[in-house]
C-alpha atoms as a PDB file:
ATOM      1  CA  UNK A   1     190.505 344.569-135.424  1.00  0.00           C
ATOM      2  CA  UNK A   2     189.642 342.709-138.080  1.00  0.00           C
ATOM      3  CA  UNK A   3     188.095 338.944-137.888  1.00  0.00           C
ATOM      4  CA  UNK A   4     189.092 336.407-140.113  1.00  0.00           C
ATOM      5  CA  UNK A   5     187.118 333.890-141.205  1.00  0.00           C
ATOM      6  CA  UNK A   6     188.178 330.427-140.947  1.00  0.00           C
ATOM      7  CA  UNK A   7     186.895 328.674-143.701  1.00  0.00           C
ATOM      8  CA  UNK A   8     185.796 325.048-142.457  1.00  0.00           C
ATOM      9  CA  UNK A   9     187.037 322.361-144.185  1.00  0.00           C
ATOM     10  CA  UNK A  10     185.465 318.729-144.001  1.00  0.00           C
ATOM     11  CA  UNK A  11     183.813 316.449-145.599  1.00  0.00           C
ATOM     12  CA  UNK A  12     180.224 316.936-147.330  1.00  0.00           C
ATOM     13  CA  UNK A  13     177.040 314.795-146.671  1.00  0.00           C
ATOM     14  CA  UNK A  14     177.424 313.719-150.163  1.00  0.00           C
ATOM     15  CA  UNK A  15     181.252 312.100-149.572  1.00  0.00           C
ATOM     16  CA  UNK A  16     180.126 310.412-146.369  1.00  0.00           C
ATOM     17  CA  UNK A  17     177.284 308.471-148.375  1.00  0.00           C
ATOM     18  CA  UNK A  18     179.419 307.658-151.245  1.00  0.00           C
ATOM     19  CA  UNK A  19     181.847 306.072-148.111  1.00  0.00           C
ATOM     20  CA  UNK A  20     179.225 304.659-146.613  1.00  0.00           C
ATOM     21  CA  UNK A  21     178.559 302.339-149.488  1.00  0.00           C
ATOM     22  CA  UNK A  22     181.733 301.674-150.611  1.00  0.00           C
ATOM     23  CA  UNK A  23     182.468 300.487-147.128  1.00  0.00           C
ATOM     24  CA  UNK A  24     179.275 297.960-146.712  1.00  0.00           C
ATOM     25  CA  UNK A  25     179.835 296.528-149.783  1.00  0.00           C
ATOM     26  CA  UNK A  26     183.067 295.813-149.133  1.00  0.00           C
ATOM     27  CA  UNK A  27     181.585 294.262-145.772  1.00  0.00           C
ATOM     28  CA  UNK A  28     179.243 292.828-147.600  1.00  0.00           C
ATOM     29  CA  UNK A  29     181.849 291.074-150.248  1.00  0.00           C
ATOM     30  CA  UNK A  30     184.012 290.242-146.472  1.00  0.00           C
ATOM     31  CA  UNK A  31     181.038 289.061-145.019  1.00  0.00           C
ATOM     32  CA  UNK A  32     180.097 286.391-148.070  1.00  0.00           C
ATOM     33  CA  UNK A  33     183.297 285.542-148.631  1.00  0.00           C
ATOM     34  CA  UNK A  34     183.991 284.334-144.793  1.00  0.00           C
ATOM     35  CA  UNK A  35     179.939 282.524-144.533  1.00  0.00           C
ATOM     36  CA  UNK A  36     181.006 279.372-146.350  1.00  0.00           C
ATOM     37  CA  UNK A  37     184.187 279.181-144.635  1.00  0.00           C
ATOM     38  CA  UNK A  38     182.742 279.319-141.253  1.00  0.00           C
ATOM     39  CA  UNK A  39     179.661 276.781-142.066  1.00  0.00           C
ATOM     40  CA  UNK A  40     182.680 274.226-143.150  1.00  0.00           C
ATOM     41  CA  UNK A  41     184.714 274.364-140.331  1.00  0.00           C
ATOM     42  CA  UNK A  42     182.309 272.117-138.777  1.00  0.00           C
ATOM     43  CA  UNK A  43     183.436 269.577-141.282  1.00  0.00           C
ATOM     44  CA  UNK A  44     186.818 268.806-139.981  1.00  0.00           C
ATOM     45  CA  UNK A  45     185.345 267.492-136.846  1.00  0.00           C
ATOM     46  CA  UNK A  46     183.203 265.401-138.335  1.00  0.00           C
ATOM     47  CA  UNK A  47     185.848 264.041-140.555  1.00  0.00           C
ATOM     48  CA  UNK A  48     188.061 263.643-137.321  1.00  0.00           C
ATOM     49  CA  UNK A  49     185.091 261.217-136.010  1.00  0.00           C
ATOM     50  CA  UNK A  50     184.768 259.467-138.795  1.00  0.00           C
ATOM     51  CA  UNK A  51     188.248 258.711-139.003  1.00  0.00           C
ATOM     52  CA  UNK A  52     188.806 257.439-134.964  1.00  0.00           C
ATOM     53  CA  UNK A  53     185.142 255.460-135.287  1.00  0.00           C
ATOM     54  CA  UNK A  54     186.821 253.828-138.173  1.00  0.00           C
ATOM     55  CA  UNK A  55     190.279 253.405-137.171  1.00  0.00           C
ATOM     56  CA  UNK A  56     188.901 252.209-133.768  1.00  0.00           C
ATOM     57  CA  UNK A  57     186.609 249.711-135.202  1.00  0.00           C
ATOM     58  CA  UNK A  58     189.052 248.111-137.471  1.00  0.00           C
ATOM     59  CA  UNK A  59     191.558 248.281-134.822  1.00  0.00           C
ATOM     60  CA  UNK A  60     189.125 246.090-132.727  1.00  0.00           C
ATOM     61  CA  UNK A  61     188.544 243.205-135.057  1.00  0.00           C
ATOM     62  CA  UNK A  62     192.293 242.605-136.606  1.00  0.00           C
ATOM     63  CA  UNK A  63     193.410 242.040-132.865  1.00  0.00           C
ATOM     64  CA  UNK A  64     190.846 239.479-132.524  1.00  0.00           C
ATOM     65  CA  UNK A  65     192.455 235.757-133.228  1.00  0.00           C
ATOM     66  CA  UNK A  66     192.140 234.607-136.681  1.00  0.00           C
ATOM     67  CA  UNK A  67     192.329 230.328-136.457  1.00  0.00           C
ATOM     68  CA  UNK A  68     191.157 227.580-138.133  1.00  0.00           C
ATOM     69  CA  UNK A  69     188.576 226.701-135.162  1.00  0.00           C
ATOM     70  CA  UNK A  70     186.845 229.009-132.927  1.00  0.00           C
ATOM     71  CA  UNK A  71     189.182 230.257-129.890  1.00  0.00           C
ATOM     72  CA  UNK A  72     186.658 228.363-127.685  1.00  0.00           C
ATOM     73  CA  UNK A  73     187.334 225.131-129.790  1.00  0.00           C
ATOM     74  CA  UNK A  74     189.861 222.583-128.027  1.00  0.00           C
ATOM     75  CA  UNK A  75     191.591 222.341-131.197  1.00  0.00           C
ATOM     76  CA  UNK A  76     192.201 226.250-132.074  1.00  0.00           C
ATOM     77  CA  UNK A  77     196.112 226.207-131.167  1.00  0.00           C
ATOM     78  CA  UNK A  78     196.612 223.340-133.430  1.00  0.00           C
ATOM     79  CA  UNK A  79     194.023 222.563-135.886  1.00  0.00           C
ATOM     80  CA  UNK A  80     195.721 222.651-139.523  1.00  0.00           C
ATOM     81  CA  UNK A  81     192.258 222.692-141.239  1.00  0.00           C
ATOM     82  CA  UNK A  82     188.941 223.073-140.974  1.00  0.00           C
ATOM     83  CA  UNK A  83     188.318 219.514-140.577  1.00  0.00           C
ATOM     84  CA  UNK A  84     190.726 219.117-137.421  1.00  0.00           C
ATOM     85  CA  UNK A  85     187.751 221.696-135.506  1.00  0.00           C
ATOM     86  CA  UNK A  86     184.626 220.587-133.610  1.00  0.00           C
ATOM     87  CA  UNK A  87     184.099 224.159-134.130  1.00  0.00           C
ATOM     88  CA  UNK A  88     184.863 225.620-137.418  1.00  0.00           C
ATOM     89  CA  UNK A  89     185.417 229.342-138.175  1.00  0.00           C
ATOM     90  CA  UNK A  90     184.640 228.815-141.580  1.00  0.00           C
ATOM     91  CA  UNK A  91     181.533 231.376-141.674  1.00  0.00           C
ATOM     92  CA  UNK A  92     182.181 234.896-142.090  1.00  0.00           C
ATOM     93  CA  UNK A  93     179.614 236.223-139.414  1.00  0.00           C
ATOM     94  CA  UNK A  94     178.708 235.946-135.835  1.00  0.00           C
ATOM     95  CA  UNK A  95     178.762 231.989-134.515  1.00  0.00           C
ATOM     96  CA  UNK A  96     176.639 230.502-131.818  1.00  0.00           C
ATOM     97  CA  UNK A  97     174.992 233.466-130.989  1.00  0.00           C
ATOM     98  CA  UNK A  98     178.057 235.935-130.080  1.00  0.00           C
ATOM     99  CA  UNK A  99     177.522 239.727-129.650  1.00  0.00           C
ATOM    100  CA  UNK A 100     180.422 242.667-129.792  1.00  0.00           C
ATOM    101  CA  UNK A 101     180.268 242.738-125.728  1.00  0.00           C
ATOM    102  CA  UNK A 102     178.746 239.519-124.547  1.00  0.00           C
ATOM    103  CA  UNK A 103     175.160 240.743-123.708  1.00  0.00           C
ATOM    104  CA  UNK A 104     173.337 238.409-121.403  1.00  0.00           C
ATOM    105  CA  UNK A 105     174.243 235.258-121.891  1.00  0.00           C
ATOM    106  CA  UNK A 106     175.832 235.237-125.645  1.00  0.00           C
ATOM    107  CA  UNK A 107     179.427 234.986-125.579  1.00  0.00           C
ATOM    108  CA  UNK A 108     181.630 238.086-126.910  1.00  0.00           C
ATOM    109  CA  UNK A 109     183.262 237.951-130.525  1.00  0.00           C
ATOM    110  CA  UNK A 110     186.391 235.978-130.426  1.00  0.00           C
ATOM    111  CA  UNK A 111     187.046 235.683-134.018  1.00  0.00           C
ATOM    112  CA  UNK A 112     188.414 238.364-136.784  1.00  0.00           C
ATOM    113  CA  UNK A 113     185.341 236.797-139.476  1.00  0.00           C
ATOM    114  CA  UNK A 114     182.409 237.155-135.850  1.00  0.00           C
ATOM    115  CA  UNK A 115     182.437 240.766-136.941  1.00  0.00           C
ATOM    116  CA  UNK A 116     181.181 240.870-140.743  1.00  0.00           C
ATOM    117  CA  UNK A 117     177.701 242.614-141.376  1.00  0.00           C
ATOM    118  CA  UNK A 118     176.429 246.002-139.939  1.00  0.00           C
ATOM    119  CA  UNK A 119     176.757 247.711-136.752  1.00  0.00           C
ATOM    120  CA  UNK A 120     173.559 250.116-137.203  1.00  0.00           C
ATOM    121  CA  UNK A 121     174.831 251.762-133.476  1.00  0.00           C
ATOM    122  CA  UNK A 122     178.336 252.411-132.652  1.00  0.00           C
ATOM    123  CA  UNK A 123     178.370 251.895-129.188  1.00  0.00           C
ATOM    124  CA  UNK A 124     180.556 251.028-126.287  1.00  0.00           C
ATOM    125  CA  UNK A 125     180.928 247.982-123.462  1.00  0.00           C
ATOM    126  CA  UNK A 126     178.366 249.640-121.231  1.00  0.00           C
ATOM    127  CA  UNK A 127     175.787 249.895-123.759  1.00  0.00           C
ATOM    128  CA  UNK A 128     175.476 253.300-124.011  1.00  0.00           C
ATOM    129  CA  UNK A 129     175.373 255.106-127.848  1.00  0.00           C
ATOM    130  CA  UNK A 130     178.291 257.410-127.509  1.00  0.00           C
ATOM    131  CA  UNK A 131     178.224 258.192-130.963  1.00  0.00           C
ATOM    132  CA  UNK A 132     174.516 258.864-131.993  1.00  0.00           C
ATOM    133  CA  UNK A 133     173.648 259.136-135.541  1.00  0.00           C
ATOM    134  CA  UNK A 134     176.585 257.060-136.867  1.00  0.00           C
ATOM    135  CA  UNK A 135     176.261 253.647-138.298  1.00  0.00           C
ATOM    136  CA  UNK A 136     179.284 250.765-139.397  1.00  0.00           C
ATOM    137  CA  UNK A 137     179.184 248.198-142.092  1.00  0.00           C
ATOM    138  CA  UNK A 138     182.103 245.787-141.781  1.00  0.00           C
ATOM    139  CA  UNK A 139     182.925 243.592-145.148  1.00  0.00           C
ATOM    140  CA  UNK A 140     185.026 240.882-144.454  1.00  0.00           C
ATOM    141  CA  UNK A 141     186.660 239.127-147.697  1.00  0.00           C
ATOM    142  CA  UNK A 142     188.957 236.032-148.379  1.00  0.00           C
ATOM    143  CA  UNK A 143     192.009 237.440-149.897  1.00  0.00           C
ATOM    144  CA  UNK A 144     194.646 235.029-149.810  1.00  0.00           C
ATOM    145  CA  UNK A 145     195.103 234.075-153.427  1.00  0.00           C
ATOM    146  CA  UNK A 146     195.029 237.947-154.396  1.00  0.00           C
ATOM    147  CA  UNK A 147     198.275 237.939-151.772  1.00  0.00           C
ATOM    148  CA  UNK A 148     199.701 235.112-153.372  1.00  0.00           C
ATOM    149  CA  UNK A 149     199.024 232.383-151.379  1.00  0.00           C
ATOM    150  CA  UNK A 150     197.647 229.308-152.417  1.00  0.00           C
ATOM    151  CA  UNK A 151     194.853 229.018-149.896  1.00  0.00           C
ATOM    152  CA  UNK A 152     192.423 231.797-150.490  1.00  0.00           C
ATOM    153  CA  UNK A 153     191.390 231.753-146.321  1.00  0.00           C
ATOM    154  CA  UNK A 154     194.663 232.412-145.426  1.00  0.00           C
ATOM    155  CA  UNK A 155     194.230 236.018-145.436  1.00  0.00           C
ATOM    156  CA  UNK A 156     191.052 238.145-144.706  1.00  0.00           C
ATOM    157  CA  UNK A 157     190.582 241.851-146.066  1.00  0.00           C
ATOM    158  CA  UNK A 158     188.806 243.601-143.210  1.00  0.00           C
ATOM    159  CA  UNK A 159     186.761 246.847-144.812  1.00  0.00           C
ATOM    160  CA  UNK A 160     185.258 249.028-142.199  1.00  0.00           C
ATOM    161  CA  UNK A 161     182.657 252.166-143.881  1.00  0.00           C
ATOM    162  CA  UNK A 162     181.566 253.978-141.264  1.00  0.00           C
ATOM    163  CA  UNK A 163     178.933 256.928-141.770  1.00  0.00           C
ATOM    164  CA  UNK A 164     176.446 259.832-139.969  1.00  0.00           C
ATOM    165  CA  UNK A 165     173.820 259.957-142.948  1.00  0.00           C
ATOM    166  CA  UNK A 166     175.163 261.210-146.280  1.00  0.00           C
ATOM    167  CA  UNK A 167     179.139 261.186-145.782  1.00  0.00           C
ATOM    168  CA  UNK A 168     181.005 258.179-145.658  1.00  0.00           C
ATOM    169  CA  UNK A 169     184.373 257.304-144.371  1.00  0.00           C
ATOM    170  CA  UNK A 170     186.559 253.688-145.333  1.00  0.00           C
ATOM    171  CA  UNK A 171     189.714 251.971-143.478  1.00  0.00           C
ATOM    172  CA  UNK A 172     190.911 248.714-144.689  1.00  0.00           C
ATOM    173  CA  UNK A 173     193.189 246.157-143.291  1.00  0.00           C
ATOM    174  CA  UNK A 174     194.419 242.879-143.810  1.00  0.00           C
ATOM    175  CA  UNK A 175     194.967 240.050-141.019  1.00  0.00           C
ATOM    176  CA  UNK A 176     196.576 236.529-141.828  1.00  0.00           C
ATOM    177  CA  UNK A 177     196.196 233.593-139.994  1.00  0.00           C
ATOM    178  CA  UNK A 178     198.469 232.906-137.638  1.00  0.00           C
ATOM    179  CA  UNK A 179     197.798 229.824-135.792  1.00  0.00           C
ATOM    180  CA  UNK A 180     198.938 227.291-135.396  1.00  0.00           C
ATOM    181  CA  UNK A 181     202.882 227.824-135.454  1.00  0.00           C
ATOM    182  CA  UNK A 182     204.250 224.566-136.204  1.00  0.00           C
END
């Protein structure tokens, strides 16, 4: 009987190093490629916050009432002018000592121009900061001749910015007077 040798065939300490490195740098390469992408998809959330805080906030002040008077003023339904109001809303700005959600004893904004200047919290009616670490800046601006009409506080541009530290987000919006309807 004779025994043949079966020759072994494989591969040699020499081919498994050389695969060995071509496969972690090719990790590597995955693995670099895919660090930057994961680190960013943070940023679409963020973005997503921005966008509601703003949309929200903007939301909230051109559904307030936009008069001649303040809404508390007798005359708000059917004051033509400032004149016609014991209560003007002629200052862009809180009046009389309103807040957003009528702490205490101050009255709650009533009027679209009660809401111009910064909001350094965004919080909500119960007080609590619901969205740390973000701050608002609303600009309010008399537009009406840039619309074409021939009294420039017909129309107020409403700009909300709203911000976490470095990135910054901006909505604006128009609201006309509406009152009174004669």
């Amino acid at each position: 009987m004779s025994i043949r040798r079966i020759a072994q065939r494989g591969i040699t300490l020499i081919e498994q190093i050389v695969f060995i490195v071509i496969v972690s740098v090719g990790v590597m390469g995955l693995v670099s490629v895919m660090n930057p992408a994961i680190r960013a998809s943070a940023d679409p959330m963020l973005t997503k916050q921005l966008v509601a805080i703003a949309e929200s906030l903007l939301n909230e002040v051109l559904h307030q009432p936009f008069t001649w008077c303040d809404p508390d003023d007798v005359a708000a339904s059917t004051a033509q002018s400032y004149a016609d109001c014991a209560n003007p809303q002629n200052v862009l700005g809180p009046t009389l000592g309103e807040t957003r959600y009528a702490l205490g004893s101050d009255p709650a904004f009533d009027n679209v121009a009660d809401y111009a200047g910064p909001m350094p919290t965004i919080d909500d009616p119960s007080g609590s900061n619901a969205m740390a670490g973000y701050t608002a800046n609303i600009v309010i601006a008399r537009v009406g001749n840039a619309m074409g009409l021939a009294d420039d506080t017909a129309a107020l541009s409403v700009t909300v910015t709203v911000n976490p530290g470095a990135e910054n987000f901006t909505l604006t919006g128009i609201r006309f007077r509406y009152a009174p309807r004669i």
